[in-house]
Protein backbone atom coordinates (compact mmCIF):
# COMPACT_ATOMS: atom_id res chain seq x y z
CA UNK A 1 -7.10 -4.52 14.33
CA UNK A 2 -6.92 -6.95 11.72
CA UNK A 3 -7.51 -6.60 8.43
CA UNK A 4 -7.57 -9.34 4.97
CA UNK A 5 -8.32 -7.81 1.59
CA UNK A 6 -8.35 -9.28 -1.86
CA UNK A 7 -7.20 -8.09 -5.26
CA UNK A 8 -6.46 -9.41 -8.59
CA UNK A 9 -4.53 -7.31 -11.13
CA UNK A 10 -5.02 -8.04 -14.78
CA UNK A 11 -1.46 -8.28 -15.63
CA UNK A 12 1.23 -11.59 -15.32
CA UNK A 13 2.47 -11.66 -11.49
CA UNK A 14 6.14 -10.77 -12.36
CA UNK A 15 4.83 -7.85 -14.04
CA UNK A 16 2.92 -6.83 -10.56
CA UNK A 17 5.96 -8.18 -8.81
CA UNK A 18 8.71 -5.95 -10.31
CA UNK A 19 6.14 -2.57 -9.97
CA UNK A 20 4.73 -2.89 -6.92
CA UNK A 21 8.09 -1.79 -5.16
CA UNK A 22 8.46 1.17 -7.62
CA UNK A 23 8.68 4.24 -5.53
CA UNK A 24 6.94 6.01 -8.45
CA UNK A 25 4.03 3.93 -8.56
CA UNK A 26 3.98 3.82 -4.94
CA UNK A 27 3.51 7.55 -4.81
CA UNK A 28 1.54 7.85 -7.04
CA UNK A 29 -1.13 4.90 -5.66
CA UNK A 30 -1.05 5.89 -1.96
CA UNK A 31 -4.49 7.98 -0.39
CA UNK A 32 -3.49 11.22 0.51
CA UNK A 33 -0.09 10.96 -0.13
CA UNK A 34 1.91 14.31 0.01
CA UNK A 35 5.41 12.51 -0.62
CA UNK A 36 7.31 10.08 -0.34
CA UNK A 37 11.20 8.42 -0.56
CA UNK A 38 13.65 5.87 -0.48
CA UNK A 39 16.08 6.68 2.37
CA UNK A 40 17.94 3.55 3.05
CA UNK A 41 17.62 0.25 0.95
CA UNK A 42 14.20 -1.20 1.60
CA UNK A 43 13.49 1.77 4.08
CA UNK A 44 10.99 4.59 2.86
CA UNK A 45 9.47 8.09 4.67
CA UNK A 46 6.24 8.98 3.03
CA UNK A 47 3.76 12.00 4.41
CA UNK A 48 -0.06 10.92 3.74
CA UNK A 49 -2.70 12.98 4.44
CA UNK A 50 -5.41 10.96 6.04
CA UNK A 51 -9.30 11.20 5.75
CA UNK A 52 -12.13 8.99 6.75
CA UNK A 53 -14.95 10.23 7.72
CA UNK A 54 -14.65 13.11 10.14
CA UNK A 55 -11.37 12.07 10.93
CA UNK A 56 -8.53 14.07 9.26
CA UNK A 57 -4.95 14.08 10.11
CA UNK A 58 -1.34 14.07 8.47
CA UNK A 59 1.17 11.40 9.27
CA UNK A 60 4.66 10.95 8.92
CA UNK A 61 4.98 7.16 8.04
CA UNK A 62 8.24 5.22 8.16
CA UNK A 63 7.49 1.89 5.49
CA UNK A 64 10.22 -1.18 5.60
CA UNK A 65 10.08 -3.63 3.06
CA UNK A 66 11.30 -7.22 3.22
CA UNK A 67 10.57 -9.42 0.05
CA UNK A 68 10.51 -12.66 1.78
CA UNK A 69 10.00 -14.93 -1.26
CA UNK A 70 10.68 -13.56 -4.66
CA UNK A 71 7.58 -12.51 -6.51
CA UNK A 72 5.31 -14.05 -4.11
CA UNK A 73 5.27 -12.65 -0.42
CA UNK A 74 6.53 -8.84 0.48
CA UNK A 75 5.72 -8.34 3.98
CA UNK A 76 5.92 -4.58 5.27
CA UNK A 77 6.39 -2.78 8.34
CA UNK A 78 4.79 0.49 9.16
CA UNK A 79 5.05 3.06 11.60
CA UNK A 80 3.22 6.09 11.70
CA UNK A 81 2.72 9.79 13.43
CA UNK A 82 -0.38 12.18 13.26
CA UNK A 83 -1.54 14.65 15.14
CA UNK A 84 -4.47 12.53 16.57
CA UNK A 85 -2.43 9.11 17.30
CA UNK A 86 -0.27 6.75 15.98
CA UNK A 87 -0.25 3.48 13.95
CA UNK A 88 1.92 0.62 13.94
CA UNK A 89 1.42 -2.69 11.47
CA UNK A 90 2.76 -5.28 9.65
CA UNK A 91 1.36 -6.44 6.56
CA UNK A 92 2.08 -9.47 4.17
CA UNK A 93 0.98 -8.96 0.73
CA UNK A 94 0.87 -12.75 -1.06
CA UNK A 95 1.06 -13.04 -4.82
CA UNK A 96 -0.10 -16.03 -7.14
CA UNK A 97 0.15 -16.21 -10.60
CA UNK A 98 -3.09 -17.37 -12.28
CA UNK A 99 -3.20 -17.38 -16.19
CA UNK A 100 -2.06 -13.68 -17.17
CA UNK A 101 -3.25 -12.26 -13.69
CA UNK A 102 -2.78 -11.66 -10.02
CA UNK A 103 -4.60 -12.82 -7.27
CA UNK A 104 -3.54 -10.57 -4.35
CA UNK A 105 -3.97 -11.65 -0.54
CA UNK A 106 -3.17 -8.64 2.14
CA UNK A 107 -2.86 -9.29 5.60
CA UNK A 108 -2.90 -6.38 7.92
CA UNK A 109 -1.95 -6.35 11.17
CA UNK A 110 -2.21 -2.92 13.17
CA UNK A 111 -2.51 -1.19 15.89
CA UNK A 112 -3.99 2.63 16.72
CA UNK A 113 -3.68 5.11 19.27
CA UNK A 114 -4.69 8.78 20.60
CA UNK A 115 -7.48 9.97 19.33
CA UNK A 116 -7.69 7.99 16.13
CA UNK A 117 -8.27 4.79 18.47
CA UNK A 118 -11.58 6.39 19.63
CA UNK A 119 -12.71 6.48 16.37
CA UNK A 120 -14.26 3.14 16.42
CA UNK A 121 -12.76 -0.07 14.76
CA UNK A 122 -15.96 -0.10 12.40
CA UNK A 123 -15.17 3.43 11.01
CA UNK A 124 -11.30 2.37 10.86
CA UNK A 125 -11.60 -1.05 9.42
CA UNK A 126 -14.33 0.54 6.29
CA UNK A 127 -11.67 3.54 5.83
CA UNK A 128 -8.75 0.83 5.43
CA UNK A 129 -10.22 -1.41 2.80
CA UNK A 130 -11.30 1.62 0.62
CA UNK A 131 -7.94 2.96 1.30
CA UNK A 132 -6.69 -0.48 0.08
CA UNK A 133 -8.73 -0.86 -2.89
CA UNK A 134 -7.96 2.74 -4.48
CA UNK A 135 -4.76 1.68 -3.52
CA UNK A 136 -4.36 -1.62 -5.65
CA UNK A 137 -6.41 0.24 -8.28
CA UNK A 138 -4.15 3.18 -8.50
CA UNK A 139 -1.41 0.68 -8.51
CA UNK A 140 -2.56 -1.15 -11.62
CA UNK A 141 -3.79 1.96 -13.62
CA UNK A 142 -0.08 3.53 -12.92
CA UNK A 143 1.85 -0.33 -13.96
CA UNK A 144 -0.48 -0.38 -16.75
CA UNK A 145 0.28 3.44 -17.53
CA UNK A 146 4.11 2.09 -18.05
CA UNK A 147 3.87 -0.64 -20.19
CA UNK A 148 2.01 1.65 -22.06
CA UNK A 149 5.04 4.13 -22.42
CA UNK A 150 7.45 1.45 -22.40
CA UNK A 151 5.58 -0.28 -25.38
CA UNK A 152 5.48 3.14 -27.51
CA UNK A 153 8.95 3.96 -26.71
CA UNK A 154 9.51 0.57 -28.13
CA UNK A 155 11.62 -1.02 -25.45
């Protein structure tokens, strides 16, 4: 299953560049997600609880990071368990600065199993790109949420 969605974030890319890797954001942005953790250096184990549609499951994800080209391409590995199947991806998330914003390109790559594969790619594919899009909104509410504190803390 492939997958290309588009976002632009209303703040300067190195801005996007340096949060988008927090683990706090991160938690805080992803679906579902129950928690999650740095356990190696670019190597995180996050716990998301999944729903689209009738489908409902909890997976145990393991998430490597490799920022290929400083603030502009972070391409990600992902393996995950549920009760209903498995997933394994790739994705390369490509960032352009553009006058004070963001232009966002994500490439998904992934593959399904079990159960969950039987769910139709239609189904999958509509759950992804919401699950993407609350994602990069949660994301830039939470960045945005910092500067905030940062700039009132005056630092």
């Amino acid at each position: 299953m492939r997958i290309e969605y588009d976002y632009t974030f209303g703040l300067p890319r190195n801005i996007v560049w340096k949060y988008i890797k927090d683990e706090t954001v991160l938690q805080n942005s992803l679906p579902g997600c129950k928690s999650f953790s740095e356990v190696s250096s670019g190597v995180y184990r996050a716990e998301l609880e999944i729903k689209m549609g009738p489908i409902q499951d909890h997976f145990a994800l393991e998430i490597r990071l490799y920022e290929k080209k400083l603030s502009s391409l972070i391409q990600l590995q992902v393996k995950g368990t549920g009760k209903i199947g498995d997933i394994a991806g790739n994705a390369d998330l490509y960032l352009k600065d553009q006058q004070a914003t963001t232009p966002l390109k994500c490439i998904i790559d992934a593959k399904v199993t079990g159960a969950l594969a039987l769910a139709g790619q239609r189904l999958l594919e509509d759950g992804a790109n919401k699950g993407l899009e609350t994602f990069f909104q949660k994301v830039e509410k939470d960045i945005k949420r910092q500067l905030y504190y940062l700039k009132r803390k005056g630092r």
